[in-house]
PDB file of N, CA and C in Angstrom:
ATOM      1  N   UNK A   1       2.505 -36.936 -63.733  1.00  0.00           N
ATOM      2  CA  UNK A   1       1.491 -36.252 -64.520  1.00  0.00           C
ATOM      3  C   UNK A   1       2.059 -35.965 -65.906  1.00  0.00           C
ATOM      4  N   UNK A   2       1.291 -36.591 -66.654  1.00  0.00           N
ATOM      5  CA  UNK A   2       1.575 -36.204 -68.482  1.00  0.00           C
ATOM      6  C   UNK A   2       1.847 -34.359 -68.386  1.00  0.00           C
ATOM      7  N   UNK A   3       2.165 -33.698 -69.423  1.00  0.00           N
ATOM      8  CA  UNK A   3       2.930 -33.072 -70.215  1.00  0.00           C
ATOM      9  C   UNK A   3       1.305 -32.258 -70.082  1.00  0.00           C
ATOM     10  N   UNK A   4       0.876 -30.978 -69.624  1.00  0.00           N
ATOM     11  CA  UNK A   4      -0.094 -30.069 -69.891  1.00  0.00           C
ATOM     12  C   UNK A   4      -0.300 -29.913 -71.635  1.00  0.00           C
ATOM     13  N   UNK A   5       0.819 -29.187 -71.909  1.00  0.00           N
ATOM     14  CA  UNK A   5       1.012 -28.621 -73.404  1.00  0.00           C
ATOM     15  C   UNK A   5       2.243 -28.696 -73.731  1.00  0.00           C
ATOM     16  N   UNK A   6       2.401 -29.678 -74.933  1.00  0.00           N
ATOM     17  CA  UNK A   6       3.924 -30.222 -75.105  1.00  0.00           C
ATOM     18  C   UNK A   6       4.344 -29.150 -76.097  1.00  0.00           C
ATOM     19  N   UNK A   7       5.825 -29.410 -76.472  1.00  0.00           N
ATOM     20  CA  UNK A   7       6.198 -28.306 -77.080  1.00  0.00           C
ATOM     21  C   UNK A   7       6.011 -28.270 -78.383  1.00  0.00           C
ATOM     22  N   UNK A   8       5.613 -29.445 -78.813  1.00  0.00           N
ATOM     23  CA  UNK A   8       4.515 -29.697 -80.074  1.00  0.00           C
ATOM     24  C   UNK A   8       3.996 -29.133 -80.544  1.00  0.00           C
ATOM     25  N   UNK A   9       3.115 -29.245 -79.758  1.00  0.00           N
ATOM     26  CA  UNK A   9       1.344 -28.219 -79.902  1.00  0.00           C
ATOM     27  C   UNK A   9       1.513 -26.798 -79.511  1.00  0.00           C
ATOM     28  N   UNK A  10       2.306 -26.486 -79.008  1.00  0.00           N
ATOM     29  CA  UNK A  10       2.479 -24.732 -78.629  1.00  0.00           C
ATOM     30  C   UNK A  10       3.321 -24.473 -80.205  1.00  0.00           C
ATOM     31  N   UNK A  11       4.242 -25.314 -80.618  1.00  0.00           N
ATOM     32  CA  UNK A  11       5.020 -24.871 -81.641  1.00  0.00           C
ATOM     33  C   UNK A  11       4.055 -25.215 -83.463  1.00  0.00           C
ATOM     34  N   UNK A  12       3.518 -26.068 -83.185  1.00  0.00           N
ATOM     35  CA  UNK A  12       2.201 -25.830 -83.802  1.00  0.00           C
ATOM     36  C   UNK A  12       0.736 -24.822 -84.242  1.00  0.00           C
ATOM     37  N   UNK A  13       0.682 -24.516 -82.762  1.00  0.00           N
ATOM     38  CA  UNK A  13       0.067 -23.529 -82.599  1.00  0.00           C
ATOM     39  C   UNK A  13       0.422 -22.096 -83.352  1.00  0.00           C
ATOM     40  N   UNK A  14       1.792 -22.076 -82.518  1.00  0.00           N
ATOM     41  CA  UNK A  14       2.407 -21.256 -83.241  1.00  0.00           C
ATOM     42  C   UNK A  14       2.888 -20.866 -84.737  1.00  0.00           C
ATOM     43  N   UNK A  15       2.790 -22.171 -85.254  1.00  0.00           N
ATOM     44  CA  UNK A  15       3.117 -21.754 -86.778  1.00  0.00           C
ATOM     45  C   UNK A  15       4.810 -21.873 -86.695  1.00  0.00           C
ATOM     46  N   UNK A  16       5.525 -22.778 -86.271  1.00  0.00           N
ATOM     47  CA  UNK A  16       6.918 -22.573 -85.767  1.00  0.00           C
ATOM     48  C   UNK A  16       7.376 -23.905 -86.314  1.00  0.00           C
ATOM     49  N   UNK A  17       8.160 -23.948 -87.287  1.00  0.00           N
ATOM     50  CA  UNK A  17       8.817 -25.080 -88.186  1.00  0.00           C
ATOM     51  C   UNK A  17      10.446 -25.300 -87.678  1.00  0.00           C
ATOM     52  N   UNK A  18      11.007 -24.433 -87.115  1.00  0.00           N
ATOM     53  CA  UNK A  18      12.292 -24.473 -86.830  1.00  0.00           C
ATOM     54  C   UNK A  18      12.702 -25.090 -85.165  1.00  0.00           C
ATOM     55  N   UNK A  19      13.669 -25.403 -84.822  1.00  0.00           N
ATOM     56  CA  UNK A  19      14.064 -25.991 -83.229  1.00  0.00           C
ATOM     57  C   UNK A  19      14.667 -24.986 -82.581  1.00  0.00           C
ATOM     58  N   UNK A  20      15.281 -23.648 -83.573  1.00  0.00           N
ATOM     59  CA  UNK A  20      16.122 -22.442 -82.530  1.00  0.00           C
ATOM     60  C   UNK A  20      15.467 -22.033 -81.606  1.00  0.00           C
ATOM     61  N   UNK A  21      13.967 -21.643 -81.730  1.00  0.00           N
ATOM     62  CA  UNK A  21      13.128 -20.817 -80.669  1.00  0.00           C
ATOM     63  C   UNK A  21      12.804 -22.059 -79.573  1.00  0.00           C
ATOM     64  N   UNK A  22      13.267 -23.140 -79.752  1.00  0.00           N
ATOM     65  CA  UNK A  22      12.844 -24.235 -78.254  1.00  0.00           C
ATOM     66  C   UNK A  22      12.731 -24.314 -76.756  1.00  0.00           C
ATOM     67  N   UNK A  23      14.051 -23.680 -76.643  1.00  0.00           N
ATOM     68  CA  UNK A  23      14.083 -23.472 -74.955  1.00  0.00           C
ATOM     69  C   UNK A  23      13.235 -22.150 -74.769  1.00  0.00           C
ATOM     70  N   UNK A  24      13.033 -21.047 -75.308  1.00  0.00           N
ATOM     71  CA  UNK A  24      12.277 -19.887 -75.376  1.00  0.00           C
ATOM     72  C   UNK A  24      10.655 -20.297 -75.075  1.00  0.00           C
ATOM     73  N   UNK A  25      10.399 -21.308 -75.952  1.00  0.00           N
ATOM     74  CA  UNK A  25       8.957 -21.808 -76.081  1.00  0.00           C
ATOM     75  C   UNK A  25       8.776 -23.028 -74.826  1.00  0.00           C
ATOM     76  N   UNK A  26       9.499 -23.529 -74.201  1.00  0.00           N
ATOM     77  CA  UNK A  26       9.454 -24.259 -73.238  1.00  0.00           C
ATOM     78  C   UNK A  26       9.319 -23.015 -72.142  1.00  0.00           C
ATOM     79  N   UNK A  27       9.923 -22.311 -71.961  1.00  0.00           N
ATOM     80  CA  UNK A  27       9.804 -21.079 -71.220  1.00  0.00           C
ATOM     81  C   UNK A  27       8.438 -20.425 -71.499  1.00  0.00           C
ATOM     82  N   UNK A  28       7.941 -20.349 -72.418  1.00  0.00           N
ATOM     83  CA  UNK A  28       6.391 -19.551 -72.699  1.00  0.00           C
ATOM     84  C   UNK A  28       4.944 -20.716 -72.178  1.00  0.00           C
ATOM     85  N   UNK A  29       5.402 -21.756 -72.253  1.00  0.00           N
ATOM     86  CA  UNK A  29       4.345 -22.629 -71.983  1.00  0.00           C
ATOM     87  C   UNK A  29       4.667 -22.638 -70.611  1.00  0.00           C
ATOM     88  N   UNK A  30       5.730 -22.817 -69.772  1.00  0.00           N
ATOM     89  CA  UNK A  30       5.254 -23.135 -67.641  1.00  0.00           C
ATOM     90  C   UNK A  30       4.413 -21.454 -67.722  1.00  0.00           C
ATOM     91  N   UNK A  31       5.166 -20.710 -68.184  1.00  0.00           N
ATOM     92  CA  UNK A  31       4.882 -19.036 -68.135  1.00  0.00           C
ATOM     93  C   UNK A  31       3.064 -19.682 -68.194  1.00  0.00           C
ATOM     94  N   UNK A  32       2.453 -19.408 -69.265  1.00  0.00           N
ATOM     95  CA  UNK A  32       1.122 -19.455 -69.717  1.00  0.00           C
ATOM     96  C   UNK A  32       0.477 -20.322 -68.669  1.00  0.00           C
ATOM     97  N   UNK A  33       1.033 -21.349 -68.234  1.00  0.00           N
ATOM     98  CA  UNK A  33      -0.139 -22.427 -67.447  1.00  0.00           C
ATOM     99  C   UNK A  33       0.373 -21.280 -65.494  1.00  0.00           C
ATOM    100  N   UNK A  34       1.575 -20.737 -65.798  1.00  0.00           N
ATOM    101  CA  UNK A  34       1.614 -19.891 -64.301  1.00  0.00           C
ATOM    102  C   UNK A  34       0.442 -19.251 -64.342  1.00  0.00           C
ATOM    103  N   UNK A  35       0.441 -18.474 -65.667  1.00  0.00           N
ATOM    104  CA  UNK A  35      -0.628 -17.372 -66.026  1.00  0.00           C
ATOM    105  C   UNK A  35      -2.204 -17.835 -65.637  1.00  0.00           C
ATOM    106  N   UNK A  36      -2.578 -18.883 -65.950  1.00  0.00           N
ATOM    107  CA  UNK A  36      -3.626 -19.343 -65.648  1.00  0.00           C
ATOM    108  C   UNK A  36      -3.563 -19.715 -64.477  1.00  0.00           C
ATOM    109  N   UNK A  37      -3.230 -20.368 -63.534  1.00  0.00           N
ATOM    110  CA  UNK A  37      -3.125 -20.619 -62.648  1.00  0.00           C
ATOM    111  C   UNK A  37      -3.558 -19.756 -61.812  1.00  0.00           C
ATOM    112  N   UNK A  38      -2.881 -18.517 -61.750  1.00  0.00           N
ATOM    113  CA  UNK A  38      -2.866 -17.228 -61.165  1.00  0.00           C
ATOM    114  C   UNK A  38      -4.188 -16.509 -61.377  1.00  0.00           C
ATOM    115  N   UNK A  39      -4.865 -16.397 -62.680  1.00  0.00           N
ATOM    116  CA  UNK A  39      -5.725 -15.934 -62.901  1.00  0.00           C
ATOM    117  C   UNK A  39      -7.200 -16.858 -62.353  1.00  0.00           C
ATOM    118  N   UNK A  40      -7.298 -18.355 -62.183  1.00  0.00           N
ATOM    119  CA  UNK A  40      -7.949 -18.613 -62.084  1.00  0.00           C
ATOM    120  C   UNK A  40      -7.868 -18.896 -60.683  1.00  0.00           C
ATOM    121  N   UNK A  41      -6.795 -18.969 -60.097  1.00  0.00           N
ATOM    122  CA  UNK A  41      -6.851 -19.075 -58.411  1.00  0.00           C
ATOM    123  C   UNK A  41      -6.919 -20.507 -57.959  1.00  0.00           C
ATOM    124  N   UNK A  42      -6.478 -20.917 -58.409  1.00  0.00           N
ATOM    125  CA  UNK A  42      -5.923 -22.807 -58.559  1.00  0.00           C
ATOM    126  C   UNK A  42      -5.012 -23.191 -59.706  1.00  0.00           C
ATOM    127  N   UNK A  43      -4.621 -24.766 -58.682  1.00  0.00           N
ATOM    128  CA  UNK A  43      -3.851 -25.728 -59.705  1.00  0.00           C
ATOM    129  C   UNK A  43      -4.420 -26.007 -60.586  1.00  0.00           C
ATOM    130  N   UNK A  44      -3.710 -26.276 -61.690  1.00  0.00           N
ATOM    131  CA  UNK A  44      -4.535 -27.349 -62.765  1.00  0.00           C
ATOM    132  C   UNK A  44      -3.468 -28.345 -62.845  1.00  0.00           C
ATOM    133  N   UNK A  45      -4.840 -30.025 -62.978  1.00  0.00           N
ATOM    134  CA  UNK A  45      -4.339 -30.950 -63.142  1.00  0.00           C
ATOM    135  C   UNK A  45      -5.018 -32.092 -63.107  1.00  0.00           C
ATOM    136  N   UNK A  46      -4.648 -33.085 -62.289  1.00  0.00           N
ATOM    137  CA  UNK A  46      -5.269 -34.307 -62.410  1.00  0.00           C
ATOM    138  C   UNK A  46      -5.995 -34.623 -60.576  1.00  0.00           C
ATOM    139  N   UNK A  47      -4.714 -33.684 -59.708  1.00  0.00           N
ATOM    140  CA  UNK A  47      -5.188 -34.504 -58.607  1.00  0.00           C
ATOM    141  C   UNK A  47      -6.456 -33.476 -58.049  1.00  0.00           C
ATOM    142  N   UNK A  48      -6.995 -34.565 -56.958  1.00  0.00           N
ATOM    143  CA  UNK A  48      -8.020 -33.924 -55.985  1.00  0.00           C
ATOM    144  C   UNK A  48      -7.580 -32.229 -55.738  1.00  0.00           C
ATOM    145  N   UNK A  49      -8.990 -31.365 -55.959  1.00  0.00           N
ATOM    146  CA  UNK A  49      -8.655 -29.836 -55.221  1.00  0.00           C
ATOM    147  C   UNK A  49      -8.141 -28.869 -56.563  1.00  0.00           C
ATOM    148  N   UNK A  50      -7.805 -29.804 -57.691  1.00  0.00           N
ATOM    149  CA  UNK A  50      -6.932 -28.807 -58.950  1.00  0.00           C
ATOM    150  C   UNK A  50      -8.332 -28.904 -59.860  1.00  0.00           C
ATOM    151  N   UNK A  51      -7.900 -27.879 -60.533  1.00  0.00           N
ATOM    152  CA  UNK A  51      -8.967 -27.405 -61.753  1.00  0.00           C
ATOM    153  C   UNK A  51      -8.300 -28.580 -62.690  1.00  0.00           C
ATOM    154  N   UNK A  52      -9.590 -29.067 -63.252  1.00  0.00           N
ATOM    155  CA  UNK A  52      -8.989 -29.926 -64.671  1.00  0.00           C
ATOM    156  C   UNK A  52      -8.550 -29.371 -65.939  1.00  0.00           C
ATOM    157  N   UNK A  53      -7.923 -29.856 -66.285  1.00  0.00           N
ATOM    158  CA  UNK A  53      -7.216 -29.082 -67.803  1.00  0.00           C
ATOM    159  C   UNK A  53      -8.289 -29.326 -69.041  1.00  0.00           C
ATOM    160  N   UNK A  54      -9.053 -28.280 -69.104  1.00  0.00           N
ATOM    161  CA  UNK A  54     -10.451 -28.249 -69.834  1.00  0.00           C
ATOM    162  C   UNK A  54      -9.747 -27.543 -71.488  1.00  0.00           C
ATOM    163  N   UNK A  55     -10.483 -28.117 -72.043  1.00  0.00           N
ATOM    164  CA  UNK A  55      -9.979 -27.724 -73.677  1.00  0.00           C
ATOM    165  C   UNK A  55      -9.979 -26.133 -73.768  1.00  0.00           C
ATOM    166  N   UNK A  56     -11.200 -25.304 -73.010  1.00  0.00           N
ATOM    167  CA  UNK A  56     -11.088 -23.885 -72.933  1.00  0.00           C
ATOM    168  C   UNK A  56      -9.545 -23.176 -72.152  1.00  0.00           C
ATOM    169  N   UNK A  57      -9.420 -24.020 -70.877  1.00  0.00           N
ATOM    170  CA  UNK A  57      -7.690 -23.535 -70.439  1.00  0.00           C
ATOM    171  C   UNK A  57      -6.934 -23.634 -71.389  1.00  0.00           C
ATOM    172  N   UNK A  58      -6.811 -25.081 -72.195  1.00  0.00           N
ATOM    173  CA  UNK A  58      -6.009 -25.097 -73.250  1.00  0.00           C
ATOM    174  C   UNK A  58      -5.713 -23.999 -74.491  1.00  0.00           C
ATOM    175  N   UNK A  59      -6.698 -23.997 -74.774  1.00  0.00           N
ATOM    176  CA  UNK A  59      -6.650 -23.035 -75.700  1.00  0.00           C
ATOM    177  C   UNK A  59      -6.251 -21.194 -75.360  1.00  0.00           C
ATOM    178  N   UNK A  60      -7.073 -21.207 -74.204  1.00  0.00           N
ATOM    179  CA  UNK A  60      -6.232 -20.054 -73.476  1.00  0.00           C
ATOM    180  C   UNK A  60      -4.915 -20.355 -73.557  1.00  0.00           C
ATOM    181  N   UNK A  61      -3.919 -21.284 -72.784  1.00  0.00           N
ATOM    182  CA  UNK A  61      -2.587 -21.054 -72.806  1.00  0.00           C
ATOM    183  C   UNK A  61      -2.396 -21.053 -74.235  1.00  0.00           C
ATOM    184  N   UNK A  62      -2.644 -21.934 -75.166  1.00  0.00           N
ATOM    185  CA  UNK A  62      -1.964 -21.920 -76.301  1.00  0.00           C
ATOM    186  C   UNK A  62      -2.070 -20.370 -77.035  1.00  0.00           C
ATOM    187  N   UNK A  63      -3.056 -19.609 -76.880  1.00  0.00           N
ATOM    188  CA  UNK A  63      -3.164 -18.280 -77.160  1.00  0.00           C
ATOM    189  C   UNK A  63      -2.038 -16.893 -76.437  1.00  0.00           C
ATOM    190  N   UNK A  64      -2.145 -17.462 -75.175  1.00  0.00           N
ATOM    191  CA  UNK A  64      -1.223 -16.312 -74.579  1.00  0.00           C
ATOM    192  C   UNK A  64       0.639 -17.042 -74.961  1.00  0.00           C
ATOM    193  N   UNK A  65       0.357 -18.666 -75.055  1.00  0.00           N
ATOM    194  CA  UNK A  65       1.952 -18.577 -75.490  1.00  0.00           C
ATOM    195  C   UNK A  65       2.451 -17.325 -76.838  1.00  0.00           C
ATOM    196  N   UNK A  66       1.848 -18.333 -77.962  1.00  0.00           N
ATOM    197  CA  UNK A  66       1.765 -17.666 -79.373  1.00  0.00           C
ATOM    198  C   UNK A  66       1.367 -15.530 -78.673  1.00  0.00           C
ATOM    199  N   UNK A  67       1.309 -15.219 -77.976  1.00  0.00           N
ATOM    200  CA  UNK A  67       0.813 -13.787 -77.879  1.00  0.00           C
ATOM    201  C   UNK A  67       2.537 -13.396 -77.256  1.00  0.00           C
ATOM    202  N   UNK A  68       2.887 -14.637 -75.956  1.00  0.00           N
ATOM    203  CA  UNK A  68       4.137 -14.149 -75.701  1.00  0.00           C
ATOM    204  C   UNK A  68       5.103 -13.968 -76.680  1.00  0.00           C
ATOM    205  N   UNK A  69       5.383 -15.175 -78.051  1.00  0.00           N
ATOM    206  CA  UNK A  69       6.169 -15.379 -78.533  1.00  0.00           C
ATOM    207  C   UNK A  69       5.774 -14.077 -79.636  1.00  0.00           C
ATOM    208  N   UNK A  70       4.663 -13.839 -80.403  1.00  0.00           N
ATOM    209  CA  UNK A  70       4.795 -12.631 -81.175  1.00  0.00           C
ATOM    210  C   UNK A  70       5.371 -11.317 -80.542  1.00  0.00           C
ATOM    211  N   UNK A  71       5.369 -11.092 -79.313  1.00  0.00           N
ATOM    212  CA  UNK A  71       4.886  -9.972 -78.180  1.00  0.00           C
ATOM    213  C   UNK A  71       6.073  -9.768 -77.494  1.00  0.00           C
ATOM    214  N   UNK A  72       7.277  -9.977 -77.492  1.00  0.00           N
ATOM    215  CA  UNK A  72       8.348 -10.713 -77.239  1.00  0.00           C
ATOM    216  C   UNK A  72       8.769  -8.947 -75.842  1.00  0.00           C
ATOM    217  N   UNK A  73       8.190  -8.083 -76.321  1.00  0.00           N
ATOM    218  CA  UNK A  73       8.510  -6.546 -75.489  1.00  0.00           C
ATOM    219  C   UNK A  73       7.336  -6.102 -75.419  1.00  0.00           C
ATOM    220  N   UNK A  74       6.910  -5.489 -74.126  1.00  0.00           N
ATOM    221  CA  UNK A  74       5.126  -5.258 -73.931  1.00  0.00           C
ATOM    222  C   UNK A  74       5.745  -3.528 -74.449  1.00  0.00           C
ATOM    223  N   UNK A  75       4.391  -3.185 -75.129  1.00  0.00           N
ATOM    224  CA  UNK A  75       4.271  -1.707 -75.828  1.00  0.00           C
ATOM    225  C   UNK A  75       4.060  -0.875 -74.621  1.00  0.00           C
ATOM    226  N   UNK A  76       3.528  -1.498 -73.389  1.00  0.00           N
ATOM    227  CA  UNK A  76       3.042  -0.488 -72.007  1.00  0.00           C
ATOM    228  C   UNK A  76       2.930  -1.090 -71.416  1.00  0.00           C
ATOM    229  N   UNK A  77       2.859  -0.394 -70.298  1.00  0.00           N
ATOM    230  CA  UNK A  77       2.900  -1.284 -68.747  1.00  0.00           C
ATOM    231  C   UNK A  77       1.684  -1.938 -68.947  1.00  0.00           C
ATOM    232  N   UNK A  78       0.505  -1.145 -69.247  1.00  0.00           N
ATOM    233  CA  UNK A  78      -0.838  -1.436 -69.283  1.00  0.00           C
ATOM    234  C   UNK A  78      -0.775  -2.568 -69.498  1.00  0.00           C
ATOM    235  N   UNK A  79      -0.670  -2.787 -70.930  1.00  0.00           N
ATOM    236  CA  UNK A  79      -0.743  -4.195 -71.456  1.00  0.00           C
ATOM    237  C   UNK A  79      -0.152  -5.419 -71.055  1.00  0.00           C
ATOM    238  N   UNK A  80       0.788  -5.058 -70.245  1.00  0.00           N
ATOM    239  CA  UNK A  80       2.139  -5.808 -69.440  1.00  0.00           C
ATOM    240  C   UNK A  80       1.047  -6.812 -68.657  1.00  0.00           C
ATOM    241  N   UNK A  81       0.275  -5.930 -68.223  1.00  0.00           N
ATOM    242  CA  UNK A  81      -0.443  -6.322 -66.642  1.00  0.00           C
ATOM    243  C   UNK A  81      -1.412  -7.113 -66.678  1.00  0.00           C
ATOM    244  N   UNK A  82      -2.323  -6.655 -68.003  1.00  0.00           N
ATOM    245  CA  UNK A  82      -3.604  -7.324 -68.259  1.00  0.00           C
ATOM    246  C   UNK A  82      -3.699  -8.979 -69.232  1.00  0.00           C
ATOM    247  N   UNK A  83      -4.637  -9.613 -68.754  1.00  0.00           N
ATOM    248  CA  UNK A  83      -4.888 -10.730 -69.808  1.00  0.00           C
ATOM    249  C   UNK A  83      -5.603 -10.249 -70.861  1.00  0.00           C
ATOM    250  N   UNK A  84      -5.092 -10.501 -72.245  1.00  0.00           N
ATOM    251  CA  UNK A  84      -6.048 -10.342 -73.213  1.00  0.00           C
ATOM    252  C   UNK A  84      -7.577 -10.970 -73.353  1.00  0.00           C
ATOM    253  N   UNK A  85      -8.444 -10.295 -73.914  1.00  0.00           N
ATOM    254  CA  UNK A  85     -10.031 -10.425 -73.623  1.00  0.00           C
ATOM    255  C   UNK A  85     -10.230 -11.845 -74.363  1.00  0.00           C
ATOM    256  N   UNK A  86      -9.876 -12.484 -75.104  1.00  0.00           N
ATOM    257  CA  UNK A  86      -9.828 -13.961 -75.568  1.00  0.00           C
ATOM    258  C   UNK A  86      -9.233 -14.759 -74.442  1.00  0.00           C
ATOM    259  N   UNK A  87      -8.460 -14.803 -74.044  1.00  0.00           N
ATOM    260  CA  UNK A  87      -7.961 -15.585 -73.031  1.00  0.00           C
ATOM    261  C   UNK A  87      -8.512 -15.280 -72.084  1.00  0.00           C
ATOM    262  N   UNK A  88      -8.894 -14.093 -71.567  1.00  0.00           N
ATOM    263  CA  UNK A  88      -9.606 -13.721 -70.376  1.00  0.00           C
ATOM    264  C   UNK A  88     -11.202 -14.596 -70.051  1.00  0.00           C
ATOM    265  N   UNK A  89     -11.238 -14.649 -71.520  1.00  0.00           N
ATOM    266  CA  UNK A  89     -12.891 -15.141 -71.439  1.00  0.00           C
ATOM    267  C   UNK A  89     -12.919 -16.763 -71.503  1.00  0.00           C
ATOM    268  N   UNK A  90     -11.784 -17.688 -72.026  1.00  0.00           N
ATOM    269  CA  UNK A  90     -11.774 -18.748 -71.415  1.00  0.00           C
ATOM    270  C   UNK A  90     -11.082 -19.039 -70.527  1.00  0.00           C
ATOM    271  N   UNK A  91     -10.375 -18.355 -69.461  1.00  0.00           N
ATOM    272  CA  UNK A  91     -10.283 -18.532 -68.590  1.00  0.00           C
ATOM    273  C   UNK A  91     -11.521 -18.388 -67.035  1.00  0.00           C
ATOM    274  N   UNK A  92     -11.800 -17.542 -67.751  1.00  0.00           N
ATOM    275  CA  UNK A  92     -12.630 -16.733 -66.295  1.00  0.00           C
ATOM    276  C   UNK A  92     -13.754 -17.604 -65.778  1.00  0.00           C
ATOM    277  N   UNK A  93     -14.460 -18.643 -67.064  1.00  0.00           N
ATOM    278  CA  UNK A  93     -15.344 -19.085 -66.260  1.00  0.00           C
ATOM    279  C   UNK A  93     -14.604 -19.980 -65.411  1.00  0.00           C
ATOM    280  N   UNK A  94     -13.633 -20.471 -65.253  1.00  0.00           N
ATOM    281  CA  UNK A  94     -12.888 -21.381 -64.278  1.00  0.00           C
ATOM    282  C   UNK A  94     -12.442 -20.961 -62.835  1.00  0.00           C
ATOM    283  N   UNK A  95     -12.779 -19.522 -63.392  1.00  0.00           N
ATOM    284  CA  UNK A  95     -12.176 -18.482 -61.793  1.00  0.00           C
ATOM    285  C   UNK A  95     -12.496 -18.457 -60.468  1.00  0.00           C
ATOM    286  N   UNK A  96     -11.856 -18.796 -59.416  1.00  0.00           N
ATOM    287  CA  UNK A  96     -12.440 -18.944 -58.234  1.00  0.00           C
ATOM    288  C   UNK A  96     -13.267 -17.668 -58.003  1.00  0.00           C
ATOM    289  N   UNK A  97     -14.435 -17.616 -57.194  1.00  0.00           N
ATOM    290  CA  UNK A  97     -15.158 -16.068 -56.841  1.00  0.00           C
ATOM    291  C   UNK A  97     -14.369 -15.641 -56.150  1.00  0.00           C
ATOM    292  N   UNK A  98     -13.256 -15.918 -55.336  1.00  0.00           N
ATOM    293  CA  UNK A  98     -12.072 -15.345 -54.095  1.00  0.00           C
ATOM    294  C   UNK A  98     -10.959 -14.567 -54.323  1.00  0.00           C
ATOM    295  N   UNK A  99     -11.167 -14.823 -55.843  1.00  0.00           N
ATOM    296  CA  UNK A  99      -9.774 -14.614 -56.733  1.00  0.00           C
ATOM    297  C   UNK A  99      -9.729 -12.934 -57.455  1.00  0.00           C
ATOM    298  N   UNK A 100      -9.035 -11.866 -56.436  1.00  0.00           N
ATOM    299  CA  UNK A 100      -9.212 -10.672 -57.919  1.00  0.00           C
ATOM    300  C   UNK A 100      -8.304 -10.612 -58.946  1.00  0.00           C
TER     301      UNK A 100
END
């Protein structure tokens, strides 16, 4: 299976011209597609049974990477816990009904 979100396009996304933050940002992108995963209550991917990798997931992960990488220490637990309401909202329509 191809590359979800290469480190390209997250470092793009990000606004990130330099190679120091690399292994960090390889670390924020499995993180983000865990994140979804979790939130939506399936795989994503290619095979039978997985959610497809829809431009709205995409953009969700690419949002919560860039949120990890600004965000680097959560201000509160609160915030620790929750998905932000942009990402929340392209994720959710993908959400299993089984899933809290």
């Amino acid at each position: 299976m191809a590359e979800l979100i290469t480190l390209d396009e997250a470092k793009l996304h990000c606004r990130i011209d330099s190679s120091e933050d690399d292994p960090l940002i390889t670390v924020y992108i499995a993180a983000s597609l865990e994140a979804c995963c979790k939130h939506i209550g399936k795989a994503i991917g290619d095979e039978a049974g997985q959610q497809p990798f829809t431009p709205g997931i995409k953009a969700g992960c690419l949002m919560f990477i860039s949120m990890l990488y600004e965000y680097r220490t959560s201000i509160s637990d609160v915030e620790a816990k929750r998905v932000p309401f942009a990402i929340e909202s392209l994720w959710s329509v993908y959400r299993d009904l089984g899933v809290m």
